[in-house]
Protein backbone atom coordinates (compact mmCIF):
# COMPACT_ATOMS: atom_id res chain seq x y z
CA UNK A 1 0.00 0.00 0.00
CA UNK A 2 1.07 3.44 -1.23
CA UNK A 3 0.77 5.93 1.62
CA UNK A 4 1.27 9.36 1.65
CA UNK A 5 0.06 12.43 4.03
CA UNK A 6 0.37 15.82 4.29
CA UNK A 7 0.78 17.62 7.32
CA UNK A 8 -0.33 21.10 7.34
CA UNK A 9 -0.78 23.55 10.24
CA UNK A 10 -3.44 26.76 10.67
CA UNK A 11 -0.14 28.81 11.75
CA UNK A 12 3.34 28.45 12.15
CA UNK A 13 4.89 27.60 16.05
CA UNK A 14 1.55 25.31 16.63
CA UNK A 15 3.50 21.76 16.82
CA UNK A 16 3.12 20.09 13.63
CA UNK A 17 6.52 19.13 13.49
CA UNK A 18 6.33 17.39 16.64
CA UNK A 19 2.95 16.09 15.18
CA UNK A 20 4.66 14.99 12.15
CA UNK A 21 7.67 13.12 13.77
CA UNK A 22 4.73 11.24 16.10
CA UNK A 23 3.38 10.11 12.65
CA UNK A 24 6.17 8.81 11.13
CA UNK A 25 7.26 7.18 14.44
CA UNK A 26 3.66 5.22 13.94
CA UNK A 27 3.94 4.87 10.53
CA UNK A 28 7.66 3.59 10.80
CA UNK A 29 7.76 5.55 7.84
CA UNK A 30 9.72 8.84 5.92
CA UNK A 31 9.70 12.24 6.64
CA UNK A 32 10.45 15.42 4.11
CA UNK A 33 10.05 19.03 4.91
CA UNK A 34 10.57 20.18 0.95
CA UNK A 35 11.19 23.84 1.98
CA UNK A 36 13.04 24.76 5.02
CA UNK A 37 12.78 28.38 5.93
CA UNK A 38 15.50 28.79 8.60
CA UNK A 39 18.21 27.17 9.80
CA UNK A 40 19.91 28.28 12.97
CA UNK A 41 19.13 26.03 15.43
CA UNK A 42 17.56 22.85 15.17
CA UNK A 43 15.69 22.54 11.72
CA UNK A 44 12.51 20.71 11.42
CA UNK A 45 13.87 17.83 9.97
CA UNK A 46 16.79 17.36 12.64
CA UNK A 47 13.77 17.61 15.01
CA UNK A 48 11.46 15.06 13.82
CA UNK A 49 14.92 12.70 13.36
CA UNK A 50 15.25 12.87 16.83
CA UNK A 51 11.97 12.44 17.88
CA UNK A 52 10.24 9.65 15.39
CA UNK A 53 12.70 6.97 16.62
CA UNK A 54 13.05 5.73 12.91
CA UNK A 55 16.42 5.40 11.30
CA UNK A 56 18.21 8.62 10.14
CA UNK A 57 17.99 7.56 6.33
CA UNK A 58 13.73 8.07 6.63
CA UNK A 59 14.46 11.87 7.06
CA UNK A 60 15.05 12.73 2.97
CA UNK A 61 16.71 16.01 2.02
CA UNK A 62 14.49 19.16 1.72
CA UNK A 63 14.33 20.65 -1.71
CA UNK A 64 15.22 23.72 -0.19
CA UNK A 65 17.21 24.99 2.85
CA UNK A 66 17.02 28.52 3.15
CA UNK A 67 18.46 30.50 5.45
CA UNK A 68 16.02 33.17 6.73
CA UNK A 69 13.50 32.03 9.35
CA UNK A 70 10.41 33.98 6.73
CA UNK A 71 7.73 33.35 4.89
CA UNK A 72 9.23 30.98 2.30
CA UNK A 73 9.10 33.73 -1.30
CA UNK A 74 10.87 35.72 0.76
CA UNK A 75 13.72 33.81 2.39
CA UNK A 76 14.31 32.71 -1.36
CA UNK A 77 15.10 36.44 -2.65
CA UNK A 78 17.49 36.45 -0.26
CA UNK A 79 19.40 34.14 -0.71
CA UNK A 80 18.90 35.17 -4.30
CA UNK A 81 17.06 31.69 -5.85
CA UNK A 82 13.27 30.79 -6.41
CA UNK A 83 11.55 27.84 -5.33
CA UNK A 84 10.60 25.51 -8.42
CA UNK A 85 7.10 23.83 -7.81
CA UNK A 86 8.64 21.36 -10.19
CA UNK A 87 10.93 20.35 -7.62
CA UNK A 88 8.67 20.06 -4.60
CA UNK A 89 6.95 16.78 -5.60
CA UNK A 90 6.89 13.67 -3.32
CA UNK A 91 5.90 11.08 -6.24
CA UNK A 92 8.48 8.81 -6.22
CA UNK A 93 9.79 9.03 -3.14
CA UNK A 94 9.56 5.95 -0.25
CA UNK A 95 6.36 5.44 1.46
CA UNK A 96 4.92 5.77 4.35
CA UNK A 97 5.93 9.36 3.69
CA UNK A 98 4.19 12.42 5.83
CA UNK A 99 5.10 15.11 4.38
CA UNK A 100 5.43 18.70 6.17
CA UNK A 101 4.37 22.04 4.77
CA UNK A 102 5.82 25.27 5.83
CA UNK A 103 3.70 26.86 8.10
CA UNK A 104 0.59 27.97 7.09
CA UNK A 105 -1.46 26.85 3.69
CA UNK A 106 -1.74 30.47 2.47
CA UNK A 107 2.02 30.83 2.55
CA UNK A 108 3.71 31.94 -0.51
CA UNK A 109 6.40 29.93 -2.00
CA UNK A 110 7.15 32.46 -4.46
CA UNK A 111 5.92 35.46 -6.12
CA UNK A 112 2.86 34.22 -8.27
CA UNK A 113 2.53 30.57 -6.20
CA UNK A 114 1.22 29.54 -2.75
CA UNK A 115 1.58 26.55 -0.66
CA UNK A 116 -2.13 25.54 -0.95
CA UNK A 117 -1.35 25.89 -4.64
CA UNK A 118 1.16 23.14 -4.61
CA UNK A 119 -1.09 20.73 -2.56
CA UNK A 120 -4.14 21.49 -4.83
CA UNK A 121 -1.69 19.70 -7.61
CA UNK A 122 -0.44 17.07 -5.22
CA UNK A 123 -4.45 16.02 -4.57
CA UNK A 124 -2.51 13.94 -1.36
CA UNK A 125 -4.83 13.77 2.12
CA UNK A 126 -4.21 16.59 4.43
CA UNK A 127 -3.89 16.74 8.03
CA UNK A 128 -4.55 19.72 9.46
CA UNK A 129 -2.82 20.59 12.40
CA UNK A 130 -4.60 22.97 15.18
CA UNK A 131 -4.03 24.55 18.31
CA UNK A 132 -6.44 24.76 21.07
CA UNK A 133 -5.37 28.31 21.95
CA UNK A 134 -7.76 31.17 21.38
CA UNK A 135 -8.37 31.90 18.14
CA UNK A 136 -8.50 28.85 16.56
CA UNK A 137 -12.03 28.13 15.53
CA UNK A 138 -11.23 31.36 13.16
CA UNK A 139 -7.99 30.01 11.85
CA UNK A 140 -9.16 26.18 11.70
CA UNK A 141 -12.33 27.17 9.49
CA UNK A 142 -10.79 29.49 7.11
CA UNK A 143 -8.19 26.78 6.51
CA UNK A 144 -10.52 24.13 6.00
CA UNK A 145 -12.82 26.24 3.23
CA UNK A 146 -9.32 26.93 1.42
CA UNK A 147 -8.62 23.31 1.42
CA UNK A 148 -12.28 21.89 0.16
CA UNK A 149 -12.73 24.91 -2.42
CA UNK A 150 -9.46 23.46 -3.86
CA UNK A 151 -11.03 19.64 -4.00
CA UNK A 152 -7.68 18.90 -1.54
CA UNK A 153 -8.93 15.75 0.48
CA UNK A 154 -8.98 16.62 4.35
CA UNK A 155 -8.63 13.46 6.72
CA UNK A 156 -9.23 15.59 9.32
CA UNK A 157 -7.87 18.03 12.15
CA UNK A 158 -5.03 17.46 14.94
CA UNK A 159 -5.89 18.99 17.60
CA UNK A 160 -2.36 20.19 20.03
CA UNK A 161 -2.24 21.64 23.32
CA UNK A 162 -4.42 21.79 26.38
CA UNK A 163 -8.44 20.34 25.95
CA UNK A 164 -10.95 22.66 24.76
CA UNK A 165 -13.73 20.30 23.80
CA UNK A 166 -16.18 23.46 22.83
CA UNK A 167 -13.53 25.22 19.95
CA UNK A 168 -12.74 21.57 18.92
CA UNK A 169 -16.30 20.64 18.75
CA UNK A 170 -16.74 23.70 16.53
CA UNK A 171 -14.59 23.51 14.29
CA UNK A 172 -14.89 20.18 13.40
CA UNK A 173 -18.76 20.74 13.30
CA UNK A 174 -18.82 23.86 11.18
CA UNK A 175 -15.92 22.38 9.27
CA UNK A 176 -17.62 19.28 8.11
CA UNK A 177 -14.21 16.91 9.29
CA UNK A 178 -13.21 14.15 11.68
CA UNK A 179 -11.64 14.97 14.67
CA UNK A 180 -8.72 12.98 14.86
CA UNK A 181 -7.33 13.28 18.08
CA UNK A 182 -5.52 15.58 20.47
CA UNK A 183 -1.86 15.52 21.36
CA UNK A 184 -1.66 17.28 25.09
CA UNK A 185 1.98 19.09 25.16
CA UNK A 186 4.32 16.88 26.64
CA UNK A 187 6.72 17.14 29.13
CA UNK A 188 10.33 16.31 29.24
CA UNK A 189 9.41 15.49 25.54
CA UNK A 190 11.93 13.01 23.21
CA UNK A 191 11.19 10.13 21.50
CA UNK A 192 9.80 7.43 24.13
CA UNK A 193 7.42 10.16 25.81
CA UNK A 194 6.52 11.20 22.68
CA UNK A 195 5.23 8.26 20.91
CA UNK A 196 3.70 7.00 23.60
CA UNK A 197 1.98 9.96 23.76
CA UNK A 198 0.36 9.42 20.32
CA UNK A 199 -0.16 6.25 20.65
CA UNK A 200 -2.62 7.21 23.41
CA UNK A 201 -4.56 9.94 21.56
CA UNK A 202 -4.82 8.86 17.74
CA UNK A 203 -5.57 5.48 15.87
CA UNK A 204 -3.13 5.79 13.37
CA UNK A 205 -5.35 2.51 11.73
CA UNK A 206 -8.08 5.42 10.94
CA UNK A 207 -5.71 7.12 8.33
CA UNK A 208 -4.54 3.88 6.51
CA UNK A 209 -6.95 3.07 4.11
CA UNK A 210 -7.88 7.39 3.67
CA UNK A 211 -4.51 7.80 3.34
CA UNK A 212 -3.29 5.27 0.40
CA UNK A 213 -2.63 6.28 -3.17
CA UNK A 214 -1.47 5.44 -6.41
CA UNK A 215 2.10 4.62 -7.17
């Protein structure tokens, strides 16, 4: 079985990438990031190989590495290249594969292209990854209507952070998706606490069978 998700988030700094390596840790799968906006300190990637407990040739390369911690157009100018959407596709590559976006779906990758554009050619399952803080009903739904105006298949929505069943119950009402599960913020977090962690909050079995493609 060909599987391959996306993982997108309402907003950047809401824990996807810790969402992402829990996923692959289930999966025992392969991670990419294809654009990397950033890299002093610990990238994404060198985060989820830490944390998904798989071996360190499941994390593939990004497409790009770019320096500036921006919005992903703009990081590009300055380190003077531009992000080629023919580059950026995970056909081919090893599966299980969850794939990470760059922070929001709105984001631009370049000048005339946004991230949502890029999954709305992809036509892969999305996960959409949500905080519980205020404010997130509004970001959740907007995201949602940008991804089912675009025909882009939604699985459904991570919830991360502390429990607020009324905004989750919201958005997943008013949003027309499954509520997949809820991963509480986790202390003294690495790779053990971690998966265990998802393990208790999310059937990975759910997304199987929604998640499988082509070749």
């Amino acid at each position: 079985m060909t599987i391959r998700i996306v993982v997108a988030g309402t907003d950047t700094d809401i824990g996807k990438t810790v969402f992402s390596a829990g996923l692959v840790g289930a999966l025992d799968g392969y991670y990419w990031k294809p654009v990397q906006a950033g890299l002093s300190g610990e990238t994404d990637s060198e985060t989820v190989s830490r944390l998904a407990d798989v071996p360190e040739a499941r994390i593939l390369a990004e497409a790009y590495r770019l320096k500036t911690p921006a919005s992903p157009h703009f990081a590009a100018e300055i380190d003077n290249v531009e992000i080629d959407p023919r580059r950026l596709s995970p056909f081919g590559l090893p599966t299980p594969l969850v794939v990470e976006t760059a922070g929001g779906l709105m984001v631009p990758l370049t000048k005339r292209l946004l991230q949502i554009d890029v999954l709305a050619q992809w036509r892969l399952p999305v996960i959409l990854c949500a905080s519980t803080r205020l404010g997130t009903i509004n970001h959740s739904l907007l995201s949602i209507e940008a991804l089912k105006r675009r025909a882009i298949p939604v699985l459904g929505v991570a919830f991360i952070g502390e429990s607020n069943v009324s905004s989750e119950q919201a958005i997943t009402s008013f949003g027309g998706v499954r509520r997949l599960g809820r991963l509480p913020r986790v202390e003294a977090l690495d790779g053990n606490s971690l998966q265990r962690a998802f393990a208790e909050n999310f059937a990975v079995a759910d997304l199987l069978d929604i998640g499988a493609v082509g070749p």
